[in-house]
Protein backbone atom coordinates (compact mmCIF):
# COMPACT_ATOMS: atom_id res chain seq x y z
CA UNK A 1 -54.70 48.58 31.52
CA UNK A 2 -51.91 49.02 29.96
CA UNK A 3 -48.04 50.88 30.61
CA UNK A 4 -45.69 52.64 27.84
CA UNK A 5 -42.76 54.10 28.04
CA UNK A 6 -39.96 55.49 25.45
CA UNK A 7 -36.75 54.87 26.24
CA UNK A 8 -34.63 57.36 23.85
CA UNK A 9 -30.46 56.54 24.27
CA UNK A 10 -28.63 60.03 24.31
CA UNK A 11 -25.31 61.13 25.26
CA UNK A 12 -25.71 61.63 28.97
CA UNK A 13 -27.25 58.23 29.01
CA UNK A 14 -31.14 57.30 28.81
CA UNK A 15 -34.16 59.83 28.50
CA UNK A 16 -37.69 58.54 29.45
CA UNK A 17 -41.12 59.34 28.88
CA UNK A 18 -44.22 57.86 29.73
CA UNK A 19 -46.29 58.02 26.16
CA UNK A 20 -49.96 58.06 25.35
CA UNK A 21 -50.93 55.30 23.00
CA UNK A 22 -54.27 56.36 21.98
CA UNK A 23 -53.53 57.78 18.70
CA UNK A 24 -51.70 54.91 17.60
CA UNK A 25 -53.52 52.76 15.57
CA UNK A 26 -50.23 50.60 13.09
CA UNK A 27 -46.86 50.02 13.75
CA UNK A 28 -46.19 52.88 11.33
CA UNK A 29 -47.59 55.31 13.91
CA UNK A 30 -45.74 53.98 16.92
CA UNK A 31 -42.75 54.03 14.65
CA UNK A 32 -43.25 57.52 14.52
CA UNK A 33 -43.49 58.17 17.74
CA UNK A 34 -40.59 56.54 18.80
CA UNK A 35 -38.68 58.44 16.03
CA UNK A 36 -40.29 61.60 17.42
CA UNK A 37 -38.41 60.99 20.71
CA UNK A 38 -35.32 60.37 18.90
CA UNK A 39 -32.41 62.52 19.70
CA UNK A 40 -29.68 62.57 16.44
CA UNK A 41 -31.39 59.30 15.28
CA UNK A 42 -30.30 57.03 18.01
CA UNK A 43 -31.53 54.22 19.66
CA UNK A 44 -35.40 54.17 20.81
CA UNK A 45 -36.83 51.27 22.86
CA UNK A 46 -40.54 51.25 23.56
CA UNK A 47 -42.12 49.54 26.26
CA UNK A 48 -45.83 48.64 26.23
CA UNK A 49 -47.25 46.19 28.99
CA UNK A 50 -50.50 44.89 29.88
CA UNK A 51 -51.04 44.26 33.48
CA UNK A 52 -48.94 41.07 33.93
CA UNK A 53 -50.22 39.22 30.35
CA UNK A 54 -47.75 40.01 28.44
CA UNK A 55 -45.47 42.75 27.72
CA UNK A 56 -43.57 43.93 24.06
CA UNK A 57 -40.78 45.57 23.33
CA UNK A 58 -39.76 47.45 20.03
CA UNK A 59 -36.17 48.99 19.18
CA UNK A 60 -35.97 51.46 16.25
CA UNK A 61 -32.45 52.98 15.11
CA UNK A 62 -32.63 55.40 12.69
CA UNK A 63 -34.59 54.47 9.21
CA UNK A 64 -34.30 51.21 10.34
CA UNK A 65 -36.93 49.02 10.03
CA UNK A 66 -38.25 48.24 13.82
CA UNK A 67 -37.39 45.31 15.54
CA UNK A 68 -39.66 43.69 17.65
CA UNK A 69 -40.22 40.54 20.65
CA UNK A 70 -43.60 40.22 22.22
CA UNK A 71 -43.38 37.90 25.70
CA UNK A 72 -46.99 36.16 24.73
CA UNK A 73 -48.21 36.15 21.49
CA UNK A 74 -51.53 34.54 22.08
CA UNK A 75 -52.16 36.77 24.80
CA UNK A 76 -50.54 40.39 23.33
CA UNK A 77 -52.90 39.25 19.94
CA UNK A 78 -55.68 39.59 21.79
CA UNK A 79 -55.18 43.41 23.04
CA UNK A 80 -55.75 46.08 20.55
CA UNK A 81 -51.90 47.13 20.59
CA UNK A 82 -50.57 43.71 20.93
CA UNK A 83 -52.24 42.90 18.22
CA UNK A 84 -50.30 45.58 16.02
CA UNK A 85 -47.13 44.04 16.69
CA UNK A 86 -48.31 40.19 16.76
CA UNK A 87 -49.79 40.48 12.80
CA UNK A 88 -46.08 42.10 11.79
CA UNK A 89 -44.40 39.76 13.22
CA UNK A 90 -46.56 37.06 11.85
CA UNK A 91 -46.33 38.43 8.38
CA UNK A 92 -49.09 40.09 7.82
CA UNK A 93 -48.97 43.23 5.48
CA UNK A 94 -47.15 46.36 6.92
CA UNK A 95 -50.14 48.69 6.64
CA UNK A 96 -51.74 46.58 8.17
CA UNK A 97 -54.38 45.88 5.49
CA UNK A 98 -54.07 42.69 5.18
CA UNK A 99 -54.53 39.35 7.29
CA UNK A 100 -52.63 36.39 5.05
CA UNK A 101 -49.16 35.45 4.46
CA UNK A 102 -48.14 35.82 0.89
CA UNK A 103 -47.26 32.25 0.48
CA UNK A 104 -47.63 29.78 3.53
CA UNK A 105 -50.27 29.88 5.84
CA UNK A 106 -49.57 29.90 9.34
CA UNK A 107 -49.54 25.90 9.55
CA UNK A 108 -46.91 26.12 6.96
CA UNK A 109 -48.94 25.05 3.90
CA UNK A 110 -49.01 27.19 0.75
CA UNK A 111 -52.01 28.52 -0.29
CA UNK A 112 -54.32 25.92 -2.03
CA UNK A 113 -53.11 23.24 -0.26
CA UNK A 114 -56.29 21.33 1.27
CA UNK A 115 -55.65 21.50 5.42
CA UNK A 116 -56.05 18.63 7.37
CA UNK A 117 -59.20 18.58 9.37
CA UNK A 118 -59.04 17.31 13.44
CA UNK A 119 -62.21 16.60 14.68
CA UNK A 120 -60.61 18.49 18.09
CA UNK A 121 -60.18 22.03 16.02
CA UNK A 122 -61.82 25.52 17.15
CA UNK A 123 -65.41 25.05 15.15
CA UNK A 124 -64.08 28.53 13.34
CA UNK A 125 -61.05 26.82 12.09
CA UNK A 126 -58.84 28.91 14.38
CA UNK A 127 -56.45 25.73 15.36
CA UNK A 128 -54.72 26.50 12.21
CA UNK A 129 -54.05 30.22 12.23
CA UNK A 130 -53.55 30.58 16.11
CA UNK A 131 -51.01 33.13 17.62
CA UNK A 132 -48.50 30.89 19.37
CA UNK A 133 -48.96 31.10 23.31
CA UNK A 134 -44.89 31.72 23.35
CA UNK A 135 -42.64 34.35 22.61
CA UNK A 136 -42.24 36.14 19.40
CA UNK A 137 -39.60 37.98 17.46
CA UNK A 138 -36.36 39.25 17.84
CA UNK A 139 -35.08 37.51 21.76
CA UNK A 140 -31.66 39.00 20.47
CA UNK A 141 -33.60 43.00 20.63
CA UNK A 142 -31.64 44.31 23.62
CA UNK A 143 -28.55 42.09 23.52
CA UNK A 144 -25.86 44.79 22.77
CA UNK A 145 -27.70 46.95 25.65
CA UNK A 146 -27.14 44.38 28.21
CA UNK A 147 -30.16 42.11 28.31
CA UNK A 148 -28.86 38.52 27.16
CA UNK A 149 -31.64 36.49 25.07
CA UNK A 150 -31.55 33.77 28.32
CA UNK A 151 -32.20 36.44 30.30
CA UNK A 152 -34.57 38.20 28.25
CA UNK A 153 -37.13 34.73 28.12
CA UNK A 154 -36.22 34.51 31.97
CA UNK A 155 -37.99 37.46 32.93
CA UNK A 156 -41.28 37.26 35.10
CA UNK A 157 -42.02 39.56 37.19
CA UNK A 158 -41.37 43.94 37.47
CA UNK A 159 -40.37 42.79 33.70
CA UNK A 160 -39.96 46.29 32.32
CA UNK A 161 -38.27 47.51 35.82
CA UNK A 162 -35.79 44.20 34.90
CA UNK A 163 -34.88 45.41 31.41
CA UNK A 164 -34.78 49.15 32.37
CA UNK A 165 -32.08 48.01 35.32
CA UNK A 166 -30.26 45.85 32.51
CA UNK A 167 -30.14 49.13 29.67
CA UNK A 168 -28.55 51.29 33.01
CA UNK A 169 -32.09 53.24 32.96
CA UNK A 170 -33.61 51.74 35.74
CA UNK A 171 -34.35 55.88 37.70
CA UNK A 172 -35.37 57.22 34.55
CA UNK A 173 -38.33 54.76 33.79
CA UNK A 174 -39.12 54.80 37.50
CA UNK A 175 -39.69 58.55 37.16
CA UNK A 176 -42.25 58.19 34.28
CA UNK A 177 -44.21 54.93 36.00
């Protein structure tokens, strides 16, 4: 099960809105959205969670590309929208088309290099080009909007109730949850 919210900065303070996820299929489309939302370009901070696994946030200003922080990345790349944000952060293509790096691999070899082999790997060679069971991204995402980097990896429980109290929006995402 999963919760998202947009958070959308405007002069009188923070606007939320619960938001529907099912027609969003890349990061370009929950770019969109968020942009949607938007008033006079300003800040946008969606929330997506999933039940206590892990939990992402992504900040778009403007035409700015979107910045990004995922709390799990093993876990969040194995949900359907985790795994949107886990495979740009990771490099993969931004349409989402394709699954390598351009030049390293995900072990940090370039491409042609022979890999070594451990007798202890995943049988599908997974060991190699697993999602790190740690967070990912940008910890510096909410910084300027009160949530310190120490505090943002400190976070454990009611995380998006924690962040929403830290941006001064704490009522207004209660009123969509």
């Amino acid at each position: 099960m999963y919760f998202a919210a947009l958070l959308a900065r405007t002069e009188d303070g923070w606007e939320a809105s619960d938001t529907e996820l099912d027609d969003v299929e890349t990061l370009s489309d929950l770019t969109e959205l968020a942009r949607e939302a938007s008033v006079d370009e300003d800040t946008v901070v969606v929330f997506i969670e999933q039940e206590d696994a892990w939990f992402g946030i992504v900040r778009i200003e403007g035409e700015d590309d979107p910045r990004i922080y995922v709390s799990d990345g093993a876990a969040a790349a194995r949900s359907s929208y985790g795994e949107i944000l886990t495979k740009e952060l990771l490099g993969a293509d931004r349409d989402g088309d394709a699954d390598d790096l351009d030049t390293l691999d995900l072990d940090g070899t370039e491409d042609g290099e022979p890999e070594a082999q451990d007798d202890e790997d995943d049988e599908t060679g997974a060991a190699a080009d697993a999602v790190p069971s740690a967070p990912l991204g940008d910890r510096l995402i909410l910084e300027d909007l009160g949530l310190s980097e120490r505090a943002l990896l400190a976070l454990e429980s009611d995380v998006l109730g924690e962040i929403a109290e830290a941006l001064g929006a704490a009522e207004v995402l209660e009123s969509v949850r």
